[in-house]
Structure formats: C-alpha cells, structure tokens
Protein backbone atom coordinates (compact mmCIF):
# COMPACT_ATOMS: atom_id res chain seq x y z
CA UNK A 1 11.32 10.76 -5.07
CA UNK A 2 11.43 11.06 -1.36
CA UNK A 3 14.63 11.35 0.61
CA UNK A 4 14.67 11.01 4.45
CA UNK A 5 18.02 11.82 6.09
CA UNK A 6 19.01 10.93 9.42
CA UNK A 7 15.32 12.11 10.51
CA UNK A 8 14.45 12.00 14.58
CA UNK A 9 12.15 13.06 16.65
CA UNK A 10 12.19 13.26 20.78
CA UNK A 11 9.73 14.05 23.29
CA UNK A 12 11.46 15.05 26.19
CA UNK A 13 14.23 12.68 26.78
CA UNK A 14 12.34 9.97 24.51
CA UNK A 15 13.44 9.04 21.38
CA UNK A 16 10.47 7.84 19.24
CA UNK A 17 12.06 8.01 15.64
CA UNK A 18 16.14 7.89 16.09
CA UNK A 19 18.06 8.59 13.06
CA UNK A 20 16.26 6.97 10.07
CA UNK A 21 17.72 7.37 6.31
CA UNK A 22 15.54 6.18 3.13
CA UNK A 23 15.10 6.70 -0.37
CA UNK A 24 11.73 6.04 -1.83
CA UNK A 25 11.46 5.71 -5.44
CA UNK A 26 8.80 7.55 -7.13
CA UNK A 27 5.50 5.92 -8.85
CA UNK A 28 6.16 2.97 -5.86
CA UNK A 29 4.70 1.69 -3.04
CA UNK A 30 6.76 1.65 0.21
CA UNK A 31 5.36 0.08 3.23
CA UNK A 32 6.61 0.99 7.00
CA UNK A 33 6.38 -1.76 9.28
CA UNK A 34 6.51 -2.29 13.14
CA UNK A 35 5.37 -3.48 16.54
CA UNK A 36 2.98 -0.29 18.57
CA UNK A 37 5.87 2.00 19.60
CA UNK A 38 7.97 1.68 16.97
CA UNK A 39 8.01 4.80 15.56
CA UNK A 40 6.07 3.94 12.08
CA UNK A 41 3.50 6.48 12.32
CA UNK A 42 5.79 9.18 13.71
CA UNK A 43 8.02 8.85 10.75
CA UNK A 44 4.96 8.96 8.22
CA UNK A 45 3.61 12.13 9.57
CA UNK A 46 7.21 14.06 8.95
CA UNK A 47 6.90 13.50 6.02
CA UNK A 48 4.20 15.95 5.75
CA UNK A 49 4.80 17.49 9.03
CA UNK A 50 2.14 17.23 10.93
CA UNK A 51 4.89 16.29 13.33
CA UNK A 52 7.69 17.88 13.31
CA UNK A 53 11.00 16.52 13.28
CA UNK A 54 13.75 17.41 16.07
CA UNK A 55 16.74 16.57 13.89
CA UNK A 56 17.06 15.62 9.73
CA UNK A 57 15.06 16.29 7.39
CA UNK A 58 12.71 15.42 4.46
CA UNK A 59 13.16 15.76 0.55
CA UNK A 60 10.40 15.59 -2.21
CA UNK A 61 12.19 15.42 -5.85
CA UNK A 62 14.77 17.57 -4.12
CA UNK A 63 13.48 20.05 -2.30
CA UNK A 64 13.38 20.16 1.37
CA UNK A 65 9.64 20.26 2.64
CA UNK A 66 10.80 23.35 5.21
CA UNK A 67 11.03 25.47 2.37
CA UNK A 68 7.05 26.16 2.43
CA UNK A 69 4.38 26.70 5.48
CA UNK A 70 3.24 23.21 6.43
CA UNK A 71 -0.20 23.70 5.49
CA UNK A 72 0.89 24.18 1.89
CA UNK A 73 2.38 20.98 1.90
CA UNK A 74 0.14 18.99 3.25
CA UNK A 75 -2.64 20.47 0.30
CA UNK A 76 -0.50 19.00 -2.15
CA UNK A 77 0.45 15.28 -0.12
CA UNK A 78 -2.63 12.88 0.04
CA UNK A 79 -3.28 11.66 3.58
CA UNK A 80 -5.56 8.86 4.44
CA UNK A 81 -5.74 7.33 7.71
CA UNK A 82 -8.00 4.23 9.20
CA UNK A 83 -11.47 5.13 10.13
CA UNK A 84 -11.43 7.08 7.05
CA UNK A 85 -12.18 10.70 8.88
CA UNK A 86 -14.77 11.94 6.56
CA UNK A 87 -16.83 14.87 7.51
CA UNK A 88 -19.79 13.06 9.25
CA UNK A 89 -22.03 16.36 7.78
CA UNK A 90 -21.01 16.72 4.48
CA UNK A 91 -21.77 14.45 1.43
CA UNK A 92 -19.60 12.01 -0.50
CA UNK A 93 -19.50 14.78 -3.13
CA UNK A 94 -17.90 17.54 -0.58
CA UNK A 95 -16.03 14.83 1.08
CA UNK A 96 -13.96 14.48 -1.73
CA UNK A 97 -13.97 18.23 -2.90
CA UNK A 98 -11.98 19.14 -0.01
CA UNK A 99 -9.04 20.10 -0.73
CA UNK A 100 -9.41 21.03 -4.40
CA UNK A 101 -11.46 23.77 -3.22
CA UNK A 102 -9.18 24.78 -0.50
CA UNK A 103 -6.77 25.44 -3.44
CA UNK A 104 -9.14 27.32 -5.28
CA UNK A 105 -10.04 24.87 -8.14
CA UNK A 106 -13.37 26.52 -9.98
CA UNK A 107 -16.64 23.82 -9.34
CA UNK A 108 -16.63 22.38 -12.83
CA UNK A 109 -13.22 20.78 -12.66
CA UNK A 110 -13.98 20.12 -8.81
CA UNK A 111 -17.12 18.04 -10.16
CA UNK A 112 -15.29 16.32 -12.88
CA UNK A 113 -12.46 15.18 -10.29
CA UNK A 114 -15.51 13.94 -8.09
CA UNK A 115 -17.43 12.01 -10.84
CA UNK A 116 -14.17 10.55 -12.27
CA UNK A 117 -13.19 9.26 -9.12
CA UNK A 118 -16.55 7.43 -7.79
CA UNK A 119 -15.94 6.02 -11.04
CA UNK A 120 -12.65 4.65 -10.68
CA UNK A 121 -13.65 3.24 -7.05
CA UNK A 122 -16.73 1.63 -8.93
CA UNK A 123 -19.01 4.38 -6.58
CA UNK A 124 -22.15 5.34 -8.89
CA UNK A 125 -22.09 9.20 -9.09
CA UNK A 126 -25.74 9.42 -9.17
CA UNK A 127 -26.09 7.06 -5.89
CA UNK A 128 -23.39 8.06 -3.66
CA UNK A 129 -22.56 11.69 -4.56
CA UNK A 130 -24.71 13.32 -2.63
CA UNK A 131 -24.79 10.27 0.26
CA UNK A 132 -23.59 11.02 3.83
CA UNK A 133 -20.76 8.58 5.42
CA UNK A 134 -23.36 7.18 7.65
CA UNK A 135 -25.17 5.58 4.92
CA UNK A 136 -22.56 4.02 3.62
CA UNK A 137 -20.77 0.87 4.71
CA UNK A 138 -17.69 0.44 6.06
CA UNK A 139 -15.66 -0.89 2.80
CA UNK A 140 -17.26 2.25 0.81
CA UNK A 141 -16.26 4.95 3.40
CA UNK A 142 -12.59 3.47 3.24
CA UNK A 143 -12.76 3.88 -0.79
CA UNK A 144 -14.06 7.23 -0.47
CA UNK A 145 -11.57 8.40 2.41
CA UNK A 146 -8.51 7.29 -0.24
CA UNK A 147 -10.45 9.26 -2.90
CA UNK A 148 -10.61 12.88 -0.57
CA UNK A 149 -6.86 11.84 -0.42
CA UNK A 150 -6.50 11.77 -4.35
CA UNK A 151 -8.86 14.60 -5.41
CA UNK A 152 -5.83 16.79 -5.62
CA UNK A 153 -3.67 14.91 -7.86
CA UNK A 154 -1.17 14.58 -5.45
CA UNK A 155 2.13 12.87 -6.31
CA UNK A 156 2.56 11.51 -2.88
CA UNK A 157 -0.18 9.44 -0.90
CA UNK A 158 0.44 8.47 3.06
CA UNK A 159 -1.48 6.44 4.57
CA UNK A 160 -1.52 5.12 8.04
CA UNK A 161 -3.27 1.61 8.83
CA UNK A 162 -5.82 2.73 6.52
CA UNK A 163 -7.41 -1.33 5.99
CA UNK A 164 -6.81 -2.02 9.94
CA UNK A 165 -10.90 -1.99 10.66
CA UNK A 166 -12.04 -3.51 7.87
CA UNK A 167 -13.02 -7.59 8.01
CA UNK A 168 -10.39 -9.94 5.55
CA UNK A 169 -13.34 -9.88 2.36
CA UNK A 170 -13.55 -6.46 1.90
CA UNK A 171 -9.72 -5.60 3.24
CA UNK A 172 -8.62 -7.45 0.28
CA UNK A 173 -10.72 -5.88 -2.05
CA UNK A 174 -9.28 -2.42 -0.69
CA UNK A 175 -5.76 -3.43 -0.97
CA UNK A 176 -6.79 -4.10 -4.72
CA UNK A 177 -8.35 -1.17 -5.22
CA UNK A 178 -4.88 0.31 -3.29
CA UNK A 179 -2.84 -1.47 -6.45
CA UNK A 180 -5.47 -0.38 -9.43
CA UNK A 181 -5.01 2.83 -8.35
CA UNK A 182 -1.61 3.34 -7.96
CA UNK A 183 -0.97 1.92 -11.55
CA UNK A 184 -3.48 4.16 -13.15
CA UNK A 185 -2.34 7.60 -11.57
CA UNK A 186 1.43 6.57 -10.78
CA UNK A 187 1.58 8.11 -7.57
CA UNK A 188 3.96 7.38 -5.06
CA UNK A 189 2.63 6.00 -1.55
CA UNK A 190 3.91 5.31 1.70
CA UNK A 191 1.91 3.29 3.99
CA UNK A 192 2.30 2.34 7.93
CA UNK A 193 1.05 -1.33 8.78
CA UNK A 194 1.58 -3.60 11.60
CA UNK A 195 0.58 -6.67 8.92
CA UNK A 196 3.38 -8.59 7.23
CA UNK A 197 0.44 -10.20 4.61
CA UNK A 198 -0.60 -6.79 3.34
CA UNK A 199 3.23 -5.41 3.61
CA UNK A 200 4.26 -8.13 1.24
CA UNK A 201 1.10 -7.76 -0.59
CA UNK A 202 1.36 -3.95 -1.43
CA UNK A 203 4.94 -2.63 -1.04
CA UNK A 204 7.49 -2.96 -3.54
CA UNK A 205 9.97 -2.03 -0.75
CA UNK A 206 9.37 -2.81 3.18
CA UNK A 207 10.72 -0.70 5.55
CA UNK A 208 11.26 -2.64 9.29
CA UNK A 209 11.30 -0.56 12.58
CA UNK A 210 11.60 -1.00 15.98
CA UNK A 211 12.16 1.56 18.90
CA UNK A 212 12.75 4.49 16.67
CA UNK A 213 15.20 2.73 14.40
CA UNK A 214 15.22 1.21 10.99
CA UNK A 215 16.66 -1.97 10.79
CA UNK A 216 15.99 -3.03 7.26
CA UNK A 217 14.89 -1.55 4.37
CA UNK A 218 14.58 -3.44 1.07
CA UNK A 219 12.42 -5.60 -1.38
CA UNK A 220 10.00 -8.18 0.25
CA UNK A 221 11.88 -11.49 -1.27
CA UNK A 222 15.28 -10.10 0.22
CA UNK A 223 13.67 -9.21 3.63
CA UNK A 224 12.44 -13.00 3.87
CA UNK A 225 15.56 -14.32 2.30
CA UNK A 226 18.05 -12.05 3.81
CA UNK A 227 16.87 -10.89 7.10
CA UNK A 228 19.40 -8.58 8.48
CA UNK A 229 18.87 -9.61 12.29
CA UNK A 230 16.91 -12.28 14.01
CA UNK A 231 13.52 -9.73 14.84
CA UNK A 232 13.35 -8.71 10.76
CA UNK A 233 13.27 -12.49 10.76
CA UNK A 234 10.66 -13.07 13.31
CA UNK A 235 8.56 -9.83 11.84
CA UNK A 236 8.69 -11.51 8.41
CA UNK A 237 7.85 -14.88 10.12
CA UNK A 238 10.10 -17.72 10.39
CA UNK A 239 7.04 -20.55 10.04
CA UNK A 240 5.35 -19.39 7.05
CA UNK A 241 8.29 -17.59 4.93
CA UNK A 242 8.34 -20.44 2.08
CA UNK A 243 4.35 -19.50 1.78
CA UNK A 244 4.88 -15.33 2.15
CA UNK A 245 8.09 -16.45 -0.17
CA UNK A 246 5.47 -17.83 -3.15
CA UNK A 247 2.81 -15.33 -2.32
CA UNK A 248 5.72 -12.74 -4.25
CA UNK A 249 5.57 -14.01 -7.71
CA UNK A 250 2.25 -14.50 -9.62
CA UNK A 251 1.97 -17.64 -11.69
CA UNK A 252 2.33 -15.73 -15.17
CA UNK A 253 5.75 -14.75 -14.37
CA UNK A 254 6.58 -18.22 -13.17
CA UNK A 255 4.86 -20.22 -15.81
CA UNK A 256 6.95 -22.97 -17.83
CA UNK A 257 6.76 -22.72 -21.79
CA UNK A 258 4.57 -25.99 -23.10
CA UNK A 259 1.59 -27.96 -22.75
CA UNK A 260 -0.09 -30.00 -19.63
CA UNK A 261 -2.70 -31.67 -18.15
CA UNK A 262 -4.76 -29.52 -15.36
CA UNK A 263 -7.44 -27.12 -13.91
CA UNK A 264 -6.69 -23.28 -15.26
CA UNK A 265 -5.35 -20.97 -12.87
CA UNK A 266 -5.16 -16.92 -13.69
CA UNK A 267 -1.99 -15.82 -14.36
CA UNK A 268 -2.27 -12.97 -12.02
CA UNK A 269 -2.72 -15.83 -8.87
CA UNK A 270 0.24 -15.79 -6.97
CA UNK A 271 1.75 -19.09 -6.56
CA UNK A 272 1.09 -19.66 -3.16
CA UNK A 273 -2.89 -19.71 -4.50
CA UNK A 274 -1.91 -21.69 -7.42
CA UNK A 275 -0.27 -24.21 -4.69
CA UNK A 276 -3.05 -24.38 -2.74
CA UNK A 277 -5.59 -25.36 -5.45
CA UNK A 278 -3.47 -28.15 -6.60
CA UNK A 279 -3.48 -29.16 -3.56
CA UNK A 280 -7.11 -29.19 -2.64
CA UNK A 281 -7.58 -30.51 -6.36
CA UNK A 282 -4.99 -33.43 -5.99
CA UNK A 283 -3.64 -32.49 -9.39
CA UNK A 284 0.24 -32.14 -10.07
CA UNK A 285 -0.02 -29.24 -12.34
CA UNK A 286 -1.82 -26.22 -13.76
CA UNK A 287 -2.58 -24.34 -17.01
CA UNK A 288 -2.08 -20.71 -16.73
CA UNK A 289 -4.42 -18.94 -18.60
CA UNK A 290 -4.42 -14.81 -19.13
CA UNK A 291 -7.36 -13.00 -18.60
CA UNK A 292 -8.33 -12.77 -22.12
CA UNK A 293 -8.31 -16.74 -22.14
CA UNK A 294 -4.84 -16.85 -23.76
CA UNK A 295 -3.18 -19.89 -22.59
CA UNK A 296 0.19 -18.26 -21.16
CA UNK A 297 2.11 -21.80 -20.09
CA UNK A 298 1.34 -24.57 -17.32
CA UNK A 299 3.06 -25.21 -13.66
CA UNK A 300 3.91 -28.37 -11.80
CA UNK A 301 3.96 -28.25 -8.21
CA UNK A 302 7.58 -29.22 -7.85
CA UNK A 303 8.23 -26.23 -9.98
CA UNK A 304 6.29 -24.15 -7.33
CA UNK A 305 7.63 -25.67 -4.47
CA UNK A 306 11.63 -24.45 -6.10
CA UNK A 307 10.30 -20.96 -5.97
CA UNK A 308 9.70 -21.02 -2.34
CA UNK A 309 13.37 -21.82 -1.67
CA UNK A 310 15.67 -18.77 -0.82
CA UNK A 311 17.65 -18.70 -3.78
C-alpha cells in the first residue's frame, strides 16, 4: 500500500503539487489524471523521489521512503516512462538485466528473469534477446521498456504516459498487455495520463488534478456519476459519459440468466462494444459466450442501455 500525505512541492514561489493526500491499495491500478501543468507527473516522481518533495511525505506498506538513500529505492520501484528509454547500445537482453544486476543478482537467475519475461510479452528469446532497440518497432520497444521496469520484481510500477506515442492498434494492445500483467505478478501501479479512455480503461481508481491539487479521487463509475465539481465533469466528459459509463462493465458481469436469439459476443466485451455490434447488426440482443465456448447468458439492448444510466 502507498500512502501520500499532504505531499507538495514548490519551485520558487510556484506551487506545482499543493497538498495532495491518497491511499493506493496494493495489487491495483491507480491512474493520475490532468491537463499539462497539473502536477501529475510531479506527484508520480515523489513517489520514488526523483523529485523531491518540499512538504509531506510518502509511505510504502508503512514505511516512509526517506528512511533509505533514494537510489535504493528507486532499484526496488519499477519506472517506465513514454519513449521507452532503453539503452540505444545495449541489447534487449541487457536492457532488461539492468537493474537486477545493479543489485547484484548472479547471471543465471538474471537470464531466467530475461527469458521468462520476453515470454510473458510474447517476445521470442531466441529473436529478440540479443536485438538492439533500433531494430525493433515501436509497440515492441514499449513492451520491452515495461519489462526493464519488472525485471526486479518490484511491488510497485510507475509509469508516466508510457502508451502516449504509440498509434490506437498497437496502444490497445499495450494497455492489454498493461492488465495481463498486472494480474499475473500482482503488482501495484500508478500511472500518469492525460487520456480519460485509457484512465477508465486501466485504473481501478482515478485520481483528477489540476494546478497542483487533487480534486477527486475515486472509482471510474463514481467519477462519471458523481463528479465532485463541474471540471472532474468536463475531464470525464459530459457528451460521451453514458458510453465511458458502459465501457466499465464487461458483458459477462451484465449478462441476464436464459436463452435468446442473436450473434455471440465475448463475455469479456464491455458493453459499450456489445452495444455497438447490435447496433451495426440491427439485432435486439446478444448471446454471451465465455471463452471456452460456454454459453454464459444473453443481453437485450434495453438492458444495456439501463446500465448506462447513473444509478
């Protein structure tokens, strides 16, 4: 768990981050949100201090990050950041290796972290390991950049606009990725956005800022359906919050017990994808199928439509 209390930081007589408080829960996903200037990034980076803060401080499972040299901690706190900053002269392989060997891990337990993580970012060992970042494509550097931040086992991963330069295909394919591997090692990661798609997409909480402050911090459904002030509202947008509203809730959680007529839709499609294809289809309702082809219930679309009401 990470506690922030009351943290600030000032430049001068400029106040970038002004008194922010928040508790993120371990094994989750907390995304910081903002217009440029609003203090998103400054507040990620005390967390591991590579800024430091004037006033508050920082707390991982209780202890207050001050308490060892700041090069310590930021060994043992994953960092990614967009553009990937990989070593343009070493390989994939050493890339990755980083840090484990800056904390003295012996080479055949650095190799094994290596090979099981081109694995689990579907990188062949044999084909990338011992590639340079130029020959690789934009979507792959991003995977392996995340994977030099994981090599470590880390509990905590930050990340600051880490999908901003990637196109929509292979953003959303990262963000995936993002999700796969946060349920398979359980860590805990906090990552700065300015996008309200891939904030609702990725964060089980959403922090809000603007000039230094936090002005809402909660789950995405109450953020659209409780906005604390009108610019939470317009950052979660007003036009399209019914649509960001259904985008929340996948169509196996939502799926009504019975039989109907209907194309299949996955039960991991969020209903706002489910919508659309009835839509485009002209049908009235769905089957929802599992993955293993298990029928799991059917939907109607004025069933979907309910969901996208605040409640």
């Amino acid at each position: 768990m990470i506690s922030v209390e009351n943290l600030s930081k000032q430049y001068g007589a400029t106040t970038v981050v002004d008194g922010v408080s928040m508790v993120i829960e371990r094994n989750s996903i907390t995304v910081i949100v903002g217009t440029s200037g609003s203090g998103k990034s400054t507040l990620l980076r005390m967390i591991n201090r590579l800024i430091e803060p004037t006033r508050g401080r920082v707390l991982i499972d209780g202890h207050d990050t001050t308490g060892e040299p700041a090069h310590l901690l930021r060994r043992r706190i994953g960092y990614a950041i967009q553009g990937h900053g990989l070593f343009p002269h070493r390989t994939v392989a050493e890339n990755i290796a980083t840090v484990p060997r800056l904390l003295g891990w012996d080479e055949a337990r650095i190799r094994a972290r290596v090979e099981e993580l081109l694995l689990v970012f579907q990188l062949d060992p044999g084909a990338y390991a011992g590639a340079f970042p130029h020959q690789l494509s934009g979507g792959q550097q991003q995977r392996v950049g995340v994977a030099r931040a994981l090599a470590a086992e880390p509990a905590v991963l930050l990340m600051d606009e880490p999908f901003g330069a990637l196109d929509p295909i292979i953003r959303a394919k990262a963000q995936d990725d993002l999700l796969d591997i946060q349920r398979r090692f359980g860590t805990t990661i906090v990552l700065v956005t300015h996008d309200m798609d891939e904030a609702f997409r990725l964060g089980d909480h959403v922090a809000v800022m603007s000039h230094g402050r936090l002005l809402q911090y909660d789950r995405p459904a109450v953020l659209l359906t409780r906005p604390a002030d009108p610019f939470v509202s317009r950052m979660t947008g007003v036009s399209d919050r019914a649509m960001r509203l259904l985008s929340l809730t996948t169509a196996g959680e939502a799926a009504l017990p019975g039989v109907s007529e209907g194309p299949a839709v996955a039960a991991a499609a969020s209903l706002r994808e489910v919508l659309s294809e009835l839509l485009w289809r002209g049908a009235d309702s769905a089957v929802v199928m599992d993955a293993d082809g298990t029928r799991r219930g059917y939907l109607t679309i004025a069933a979907i439509l309910e969901r996208g009401r605040p409640g």
